[in-house]
PDB file of N, CA and C in Angstrom:
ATOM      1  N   UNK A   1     125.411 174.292 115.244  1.00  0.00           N
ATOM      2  CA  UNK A   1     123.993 174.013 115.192  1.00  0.00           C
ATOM      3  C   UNK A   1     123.627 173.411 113.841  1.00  0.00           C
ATOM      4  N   UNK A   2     122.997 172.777 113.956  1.00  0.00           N
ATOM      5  CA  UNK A   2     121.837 171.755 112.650  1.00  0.00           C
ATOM      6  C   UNK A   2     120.691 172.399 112.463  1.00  0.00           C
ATOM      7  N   UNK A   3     120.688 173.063 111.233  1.00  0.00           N
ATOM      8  CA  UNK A   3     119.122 173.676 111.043  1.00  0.00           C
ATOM      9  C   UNK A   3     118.417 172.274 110.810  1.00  0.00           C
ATOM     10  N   UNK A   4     117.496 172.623 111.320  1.00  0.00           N
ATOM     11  CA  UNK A   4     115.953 171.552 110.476  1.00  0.00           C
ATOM     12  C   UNK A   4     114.970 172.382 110.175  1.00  0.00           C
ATOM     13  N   UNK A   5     114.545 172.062 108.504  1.00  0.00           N
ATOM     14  CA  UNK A   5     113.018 172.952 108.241  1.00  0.00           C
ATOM     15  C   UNK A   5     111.906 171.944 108.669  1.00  0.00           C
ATOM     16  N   UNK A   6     110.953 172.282 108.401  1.00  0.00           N
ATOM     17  CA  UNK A   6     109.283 171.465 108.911  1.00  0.00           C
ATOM     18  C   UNK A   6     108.813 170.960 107.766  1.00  0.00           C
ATOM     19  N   UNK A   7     108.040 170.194 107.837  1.00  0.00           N
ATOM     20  CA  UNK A   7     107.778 169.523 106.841  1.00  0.00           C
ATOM     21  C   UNK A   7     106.356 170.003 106.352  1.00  0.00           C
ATOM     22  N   UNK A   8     105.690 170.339 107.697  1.00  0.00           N
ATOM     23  CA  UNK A   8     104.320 170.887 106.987  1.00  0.00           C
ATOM     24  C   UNK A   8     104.251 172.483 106.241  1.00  0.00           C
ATOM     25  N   UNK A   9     104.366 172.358 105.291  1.00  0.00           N
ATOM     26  CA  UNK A   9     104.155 173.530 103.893  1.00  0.00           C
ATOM     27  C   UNK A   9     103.659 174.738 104.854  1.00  0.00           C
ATOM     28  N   UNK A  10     102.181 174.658 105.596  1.00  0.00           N
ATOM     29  CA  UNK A  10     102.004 175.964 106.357  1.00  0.00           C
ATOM     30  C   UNK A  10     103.096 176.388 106.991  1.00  0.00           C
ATOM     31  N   UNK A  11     103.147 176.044 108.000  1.00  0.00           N
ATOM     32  CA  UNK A  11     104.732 176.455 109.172  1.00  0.00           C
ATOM     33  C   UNK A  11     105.829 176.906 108.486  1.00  0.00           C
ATOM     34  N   UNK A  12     106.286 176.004 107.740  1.00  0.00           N
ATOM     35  CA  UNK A  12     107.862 176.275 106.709  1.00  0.00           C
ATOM     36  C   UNK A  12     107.576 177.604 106.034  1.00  0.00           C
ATOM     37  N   UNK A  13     106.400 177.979 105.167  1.00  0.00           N
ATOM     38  CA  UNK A  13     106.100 178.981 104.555  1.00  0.00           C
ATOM     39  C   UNK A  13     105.655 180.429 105.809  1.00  0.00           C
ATOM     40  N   UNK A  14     104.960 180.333 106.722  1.00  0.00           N
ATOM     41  CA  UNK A  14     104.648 181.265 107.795  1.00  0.00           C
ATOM     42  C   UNK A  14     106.306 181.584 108.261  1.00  0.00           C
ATOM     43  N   UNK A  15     106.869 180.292 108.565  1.00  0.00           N
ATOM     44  CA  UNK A  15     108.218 180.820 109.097  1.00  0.00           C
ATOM     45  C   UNK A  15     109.263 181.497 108.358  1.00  0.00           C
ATOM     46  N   UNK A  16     109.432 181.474 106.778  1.00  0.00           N
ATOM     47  CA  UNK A  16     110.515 182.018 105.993  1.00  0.00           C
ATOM     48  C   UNK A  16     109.761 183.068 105.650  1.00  0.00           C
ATOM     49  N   UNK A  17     108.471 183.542 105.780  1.00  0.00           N
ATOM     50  CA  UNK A  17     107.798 184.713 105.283  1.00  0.00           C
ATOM     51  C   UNK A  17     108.228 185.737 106.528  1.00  0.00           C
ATOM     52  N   UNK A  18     107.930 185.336 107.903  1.00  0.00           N
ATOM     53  CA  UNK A  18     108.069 186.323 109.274  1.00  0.00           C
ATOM     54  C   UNK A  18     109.694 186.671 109.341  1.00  0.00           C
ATOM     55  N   UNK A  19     110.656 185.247 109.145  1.00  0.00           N
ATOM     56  CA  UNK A  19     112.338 185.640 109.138  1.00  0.00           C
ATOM     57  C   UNK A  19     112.710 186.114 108.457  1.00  0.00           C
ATOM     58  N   UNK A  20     112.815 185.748 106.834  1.00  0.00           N
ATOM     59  CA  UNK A  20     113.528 186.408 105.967  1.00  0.00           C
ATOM     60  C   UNK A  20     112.467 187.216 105.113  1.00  0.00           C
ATOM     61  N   UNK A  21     111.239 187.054 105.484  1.00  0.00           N
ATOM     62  CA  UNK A  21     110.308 188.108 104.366  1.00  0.00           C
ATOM     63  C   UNK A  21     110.575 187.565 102.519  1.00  0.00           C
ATOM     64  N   UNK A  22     110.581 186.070 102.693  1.00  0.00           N
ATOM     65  CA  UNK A  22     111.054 184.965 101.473  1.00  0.00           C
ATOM     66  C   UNK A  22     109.792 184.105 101.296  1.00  0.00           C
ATOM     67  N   UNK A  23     108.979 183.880 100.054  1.00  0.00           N
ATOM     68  CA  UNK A  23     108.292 183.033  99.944  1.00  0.00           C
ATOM     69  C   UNK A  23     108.786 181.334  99.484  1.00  0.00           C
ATOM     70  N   UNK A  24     108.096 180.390  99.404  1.00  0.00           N
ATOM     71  CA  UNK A  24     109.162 179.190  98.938  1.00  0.00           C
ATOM     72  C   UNK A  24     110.069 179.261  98.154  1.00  0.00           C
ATOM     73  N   UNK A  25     109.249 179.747  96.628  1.00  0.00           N
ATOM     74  CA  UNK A  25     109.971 179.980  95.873  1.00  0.00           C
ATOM     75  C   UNK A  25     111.099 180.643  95.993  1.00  0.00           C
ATOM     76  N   UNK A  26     111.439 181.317  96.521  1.00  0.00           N
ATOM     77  CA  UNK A  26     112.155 182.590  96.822  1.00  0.00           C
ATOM     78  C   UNK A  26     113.139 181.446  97.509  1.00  0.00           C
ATOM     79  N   UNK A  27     113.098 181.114  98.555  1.00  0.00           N
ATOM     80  CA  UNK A  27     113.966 180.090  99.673  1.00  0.00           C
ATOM     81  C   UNK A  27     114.465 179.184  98.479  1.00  0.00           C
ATOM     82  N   UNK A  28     113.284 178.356  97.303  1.00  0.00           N
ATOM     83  CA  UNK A  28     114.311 177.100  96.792  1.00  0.00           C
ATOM     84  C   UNK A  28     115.072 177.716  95.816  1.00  0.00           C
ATOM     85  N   UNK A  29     114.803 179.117  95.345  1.00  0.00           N
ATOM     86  CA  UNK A  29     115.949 179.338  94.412  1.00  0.00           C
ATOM     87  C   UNK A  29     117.329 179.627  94.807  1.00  0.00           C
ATOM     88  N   UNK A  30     117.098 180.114  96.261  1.00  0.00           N
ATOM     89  CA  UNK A  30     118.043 180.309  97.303  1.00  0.00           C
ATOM     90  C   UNK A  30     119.217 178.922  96.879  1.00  0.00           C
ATOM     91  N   UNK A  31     118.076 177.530  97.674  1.00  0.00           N
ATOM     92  CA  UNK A  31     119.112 177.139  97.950  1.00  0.00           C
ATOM     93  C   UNK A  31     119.658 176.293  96.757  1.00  0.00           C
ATOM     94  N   UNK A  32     118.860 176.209  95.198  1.00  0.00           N
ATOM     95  CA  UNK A  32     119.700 175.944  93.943  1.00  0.00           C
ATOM     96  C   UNK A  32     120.518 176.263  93.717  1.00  0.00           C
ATOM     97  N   UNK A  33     120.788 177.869  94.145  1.00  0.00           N
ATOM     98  CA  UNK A  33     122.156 178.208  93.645  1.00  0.00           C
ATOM     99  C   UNK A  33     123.320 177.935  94.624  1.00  0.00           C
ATOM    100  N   UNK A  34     122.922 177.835  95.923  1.00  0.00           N
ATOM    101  CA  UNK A  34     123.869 177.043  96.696  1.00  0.00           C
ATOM    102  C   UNK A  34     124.482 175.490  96.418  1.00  0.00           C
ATOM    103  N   UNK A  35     123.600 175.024  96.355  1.00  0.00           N
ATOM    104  CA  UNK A  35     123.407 173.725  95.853  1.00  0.00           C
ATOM    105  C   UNK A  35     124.373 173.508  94.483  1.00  0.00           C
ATOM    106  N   UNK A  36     124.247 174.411  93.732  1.00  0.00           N
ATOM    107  CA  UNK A  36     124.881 174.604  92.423  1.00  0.00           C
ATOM    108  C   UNK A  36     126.725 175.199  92.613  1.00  0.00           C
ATOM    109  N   UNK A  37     126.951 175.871  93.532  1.00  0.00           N
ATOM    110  CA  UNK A  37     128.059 176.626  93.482  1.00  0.00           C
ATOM    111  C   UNK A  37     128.635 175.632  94.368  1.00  0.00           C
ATOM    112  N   UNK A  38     128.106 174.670  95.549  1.00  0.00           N
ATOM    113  CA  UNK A  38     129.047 173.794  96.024  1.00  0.00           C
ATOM    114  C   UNK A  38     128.827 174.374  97.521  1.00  0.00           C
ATOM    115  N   UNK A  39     128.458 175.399  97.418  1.00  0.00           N
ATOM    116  CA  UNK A  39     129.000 176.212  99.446  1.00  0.00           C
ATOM    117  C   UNK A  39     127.730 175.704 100.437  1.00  0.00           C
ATOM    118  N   UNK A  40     126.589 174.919  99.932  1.00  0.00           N
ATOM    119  CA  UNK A  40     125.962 174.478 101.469  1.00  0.00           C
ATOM    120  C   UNK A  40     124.783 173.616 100.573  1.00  0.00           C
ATOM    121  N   UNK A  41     123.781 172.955 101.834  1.00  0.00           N
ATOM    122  CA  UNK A  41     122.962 171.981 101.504  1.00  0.00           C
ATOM    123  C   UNK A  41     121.758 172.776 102.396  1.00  0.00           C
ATOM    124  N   UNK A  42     120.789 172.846 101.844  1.00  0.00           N
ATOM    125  CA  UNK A  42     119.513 172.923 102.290  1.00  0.00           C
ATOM    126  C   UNK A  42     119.382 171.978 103.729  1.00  0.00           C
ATOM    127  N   UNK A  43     118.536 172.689 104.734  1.00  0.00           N
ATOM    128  CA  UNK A  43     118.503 171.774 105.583  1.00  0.00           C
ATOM    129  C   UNK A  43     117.254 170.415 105.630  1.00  0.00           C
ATOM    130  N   UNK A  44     117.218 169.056 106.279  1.00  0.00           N
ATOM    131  CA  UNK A  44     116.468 168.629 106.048  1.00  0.00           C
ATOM    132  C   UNK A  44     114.950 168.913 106.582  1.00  0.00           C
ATOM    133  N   UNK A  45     114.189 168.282 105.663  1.00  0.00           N
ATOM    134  CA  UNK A  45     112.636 168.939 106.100  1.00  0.00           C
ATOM    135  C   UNK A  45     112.096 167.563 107.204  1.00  0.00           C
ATOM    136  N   UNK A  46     111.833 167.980 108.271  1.00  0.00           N
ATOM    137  CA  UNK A  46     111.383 166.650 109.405  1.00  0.00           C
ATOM    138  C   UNK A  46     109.796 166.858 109.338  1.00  0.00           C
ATOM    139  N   UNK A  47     109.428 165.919 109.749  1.00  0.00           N
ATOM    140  CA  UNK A  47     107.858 165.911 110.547  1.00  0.00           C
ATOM    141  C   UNK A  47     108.270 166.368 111.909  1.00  0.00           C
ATOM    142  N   UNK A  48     106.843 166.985 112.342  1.00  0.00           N
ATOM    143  CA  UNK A  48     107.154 167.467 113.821  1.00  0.00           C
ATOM    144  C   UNK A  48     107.207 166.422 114.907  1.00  0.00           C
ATOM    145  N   UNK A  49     106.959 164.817 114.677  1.00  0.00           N
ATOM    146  CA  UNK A  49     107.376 163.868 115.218  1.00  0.00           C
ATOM    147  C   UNK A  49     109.102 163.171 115.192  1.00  0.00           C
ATOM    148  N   UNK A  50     109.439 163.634 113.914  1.00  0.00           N
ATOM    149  CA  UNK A  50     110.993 163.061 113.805  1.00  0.00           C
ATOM    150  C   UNK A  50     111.833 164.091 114.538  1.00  0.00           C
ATOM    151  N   UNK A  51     111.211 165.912 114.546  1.00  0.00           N
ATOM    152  CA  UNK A  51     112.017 166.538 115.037  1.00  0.00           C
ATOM    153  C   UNK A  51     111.909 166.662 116.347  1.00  0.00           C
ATOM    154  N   UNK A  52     111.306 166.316 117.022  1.00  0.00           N
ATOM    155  CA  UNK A  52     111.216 165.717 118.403  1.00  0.00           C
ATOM    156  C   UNK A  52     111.947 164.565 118.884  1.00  0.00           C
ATOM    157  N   UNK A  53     112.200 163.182 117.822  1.00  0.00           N
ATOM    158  CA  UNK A  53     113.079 162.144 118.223  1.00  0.00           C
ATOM    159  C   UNK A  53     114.553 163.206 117.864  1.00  0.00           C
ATOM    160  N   UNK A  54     114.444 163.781 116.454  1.00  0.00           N
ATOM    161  CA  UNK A  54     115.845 164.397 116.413  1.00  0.00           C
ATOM    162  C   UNK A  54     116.628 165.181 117.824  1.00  0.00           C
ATOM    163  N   UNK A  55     115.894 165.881 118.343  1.00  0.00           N
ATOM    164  CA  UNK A  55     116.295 166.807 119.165  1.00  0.00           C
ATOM    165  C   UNK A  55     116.389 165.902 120.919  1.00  0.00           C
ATOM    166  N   UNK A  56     115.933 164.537 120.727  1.00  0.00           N
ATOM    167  CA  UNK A  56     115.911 163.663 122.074  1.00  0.00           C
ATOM    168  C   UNK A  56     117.591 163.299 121.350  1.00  0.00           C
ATOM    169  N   UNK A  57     117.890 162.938 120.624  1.00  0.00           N
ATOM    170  CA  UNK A  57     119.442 162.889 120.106  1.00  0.00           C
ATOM    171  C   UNK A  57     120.457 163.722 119.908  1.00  0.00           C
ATOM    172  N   UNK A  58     120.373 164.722 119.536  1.00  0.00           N
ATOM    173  CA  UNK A  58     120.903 165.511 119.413  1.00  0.00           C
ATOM    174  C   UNK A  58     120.673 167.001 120.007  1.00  0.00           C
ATOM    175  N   UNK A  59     121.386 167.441 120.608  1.00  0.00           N
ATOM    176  CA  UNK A  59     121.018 168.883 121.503  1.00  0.00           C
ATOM    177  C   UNK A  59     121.005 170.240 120.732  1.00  0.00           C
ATOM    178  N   UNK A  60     122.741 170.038 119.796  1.00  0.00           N
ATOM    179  CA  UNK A  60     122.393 170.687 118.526  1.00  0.00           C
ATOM    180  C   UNK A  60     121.698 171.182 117.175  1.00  0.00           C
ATOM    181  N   UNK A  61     120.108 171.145 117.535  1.00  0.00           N
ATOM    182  CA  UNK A  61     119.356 171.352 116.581  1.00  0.00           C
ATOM    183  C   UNK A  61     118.711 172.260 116.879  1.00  0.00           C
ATOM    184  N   UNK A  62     118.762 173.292 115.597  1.00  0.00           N
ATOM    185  CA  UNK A  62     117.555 174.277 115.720  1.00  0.00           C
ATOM    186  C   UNK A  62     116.582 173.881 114.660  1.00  0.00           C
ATOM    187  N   UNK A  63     115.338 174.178 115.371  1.00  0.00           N
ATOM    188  CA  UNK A  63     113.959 173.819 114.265  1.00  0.00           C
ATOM    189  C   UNK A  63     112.991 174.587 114.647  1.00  0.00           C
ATOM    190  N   UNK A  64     112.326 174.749 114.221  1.00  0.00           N
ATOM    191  CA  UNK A  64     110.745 175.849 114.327  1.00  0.00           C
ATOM    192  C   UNK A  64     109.361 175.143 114.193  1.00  0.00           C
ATOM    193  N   UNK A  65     108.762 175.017 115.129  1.00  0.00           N
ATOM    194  CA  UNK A  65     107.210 174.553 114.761  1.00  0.00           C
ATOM    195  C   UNK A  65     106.010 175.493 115.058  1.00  0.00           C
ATOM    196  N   UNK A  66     105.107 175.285 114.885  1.00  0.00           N
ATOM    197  CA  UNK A  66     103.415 176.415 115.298  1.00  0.00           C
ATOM    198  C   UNK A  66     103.190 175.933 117.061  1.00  0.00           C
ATOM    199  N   UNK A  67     103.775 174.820 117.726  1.00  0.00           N
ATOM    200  CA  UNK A  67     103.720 174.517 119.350  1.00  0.00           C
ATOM    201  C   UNK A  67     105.280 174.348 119.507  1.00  0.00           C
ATOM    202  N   UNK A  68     105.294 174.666 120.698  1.00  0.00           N
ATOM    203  CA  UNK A  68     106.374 174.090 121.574  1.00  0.00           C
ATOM    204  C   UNK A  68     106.910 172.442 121.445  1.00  0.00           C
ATOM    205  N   UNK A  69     108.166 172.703 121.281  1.00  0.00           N
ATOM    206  CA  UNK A  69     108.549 170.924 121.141  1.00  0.00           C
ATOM    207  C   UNK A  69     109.540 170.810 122.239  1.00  0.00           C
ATOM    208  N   UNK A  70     110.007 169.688 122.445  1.00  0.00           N
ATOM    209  CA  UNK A  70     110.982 169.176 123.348  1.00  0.00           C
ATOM    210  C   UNK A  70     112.525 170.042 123.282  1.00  0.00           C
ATOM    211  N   UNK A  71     113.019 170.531 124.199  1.00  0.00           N
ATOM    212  CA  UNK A  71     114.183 171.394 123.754  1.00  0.00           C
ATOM    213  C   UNK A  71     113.786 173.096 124.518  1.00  0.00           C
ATOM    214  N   UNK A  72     114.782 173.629 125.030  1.00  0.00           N
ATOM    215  CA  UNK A  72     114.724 174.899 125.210  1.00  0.00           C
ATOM    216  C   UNK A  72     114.107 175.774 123.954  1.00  0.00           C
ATOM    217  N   UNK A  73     113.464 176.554 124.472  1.00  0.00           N
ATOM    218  CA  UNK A  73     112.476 177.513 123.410  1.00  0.00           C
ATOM    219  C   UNK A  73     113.717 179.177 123.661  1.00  0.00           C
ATOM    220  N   UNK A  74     114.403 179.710 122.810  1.00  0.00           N
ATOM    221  CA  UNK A  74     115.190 180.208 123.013  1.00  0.00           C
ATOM    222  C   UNK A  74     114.326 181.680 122.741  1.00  0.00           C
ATOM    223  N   UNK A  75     113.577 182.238 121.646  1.00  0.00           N
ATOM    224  CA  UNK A  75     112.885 183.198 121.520  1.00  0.00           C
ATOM    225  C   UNK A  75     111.582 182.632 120.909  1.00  0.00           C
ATOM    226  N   UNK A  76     110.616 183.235 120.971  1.00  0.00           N
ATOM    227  CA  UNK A  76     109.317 182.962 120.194  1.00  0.00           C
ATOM    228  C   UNK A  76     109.043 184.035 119.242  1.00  0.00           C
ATOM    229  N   UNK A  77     108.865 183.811 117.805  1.00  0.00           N
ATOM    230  CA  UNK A  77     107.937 184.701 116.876  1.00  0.00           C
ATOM    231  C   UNK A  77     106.843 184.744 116.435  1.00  0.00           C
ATOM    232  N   UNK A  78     106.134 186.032 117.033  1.00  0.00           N
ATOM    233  CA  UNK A  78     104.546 186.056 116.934  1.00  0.00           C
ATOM    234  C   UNK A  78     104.392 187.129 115.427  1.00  0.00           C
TER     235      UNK A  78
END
């Protein structure tokens, strides 16, 4: 699977606050030190229009938005 984050600041921030209980800050220091040690890359941040063409291409993507997008909805978090 291909993570994709969102691009709009609300969503990205609502969503790493409900999963990991992480504010941004918290997530980009995360992934500096990844980034820094060599072991992974942040995923890219889409608009909820690109991650809709993304996911008409590719089946392997997971992404999160505030609506339903194109693609099986596997669980929902309220």
């Amino acid at each position: 699977m291909t993570p994709i984050d969102s691009k709009n600041q609300k969503v990205y921030q609502e969503f790493y606050k409900k999963i990991v209980d992480k504010d941004p800050s918290q997530i980009h220091a995360y992934w500096l030190k990844q980034i820094y040690t060599g072991t992974k890359q942040p995923p890219k941040k889409l608009s909820k229009k690109e991650i809709e063409e993304a996911l008409e291409q590719n089946k392997k993507i997971i992404a999160y938005d505030n609506t339903p997008l194109t693609g099986k909805i596997i669980f929902t978090i309220k």
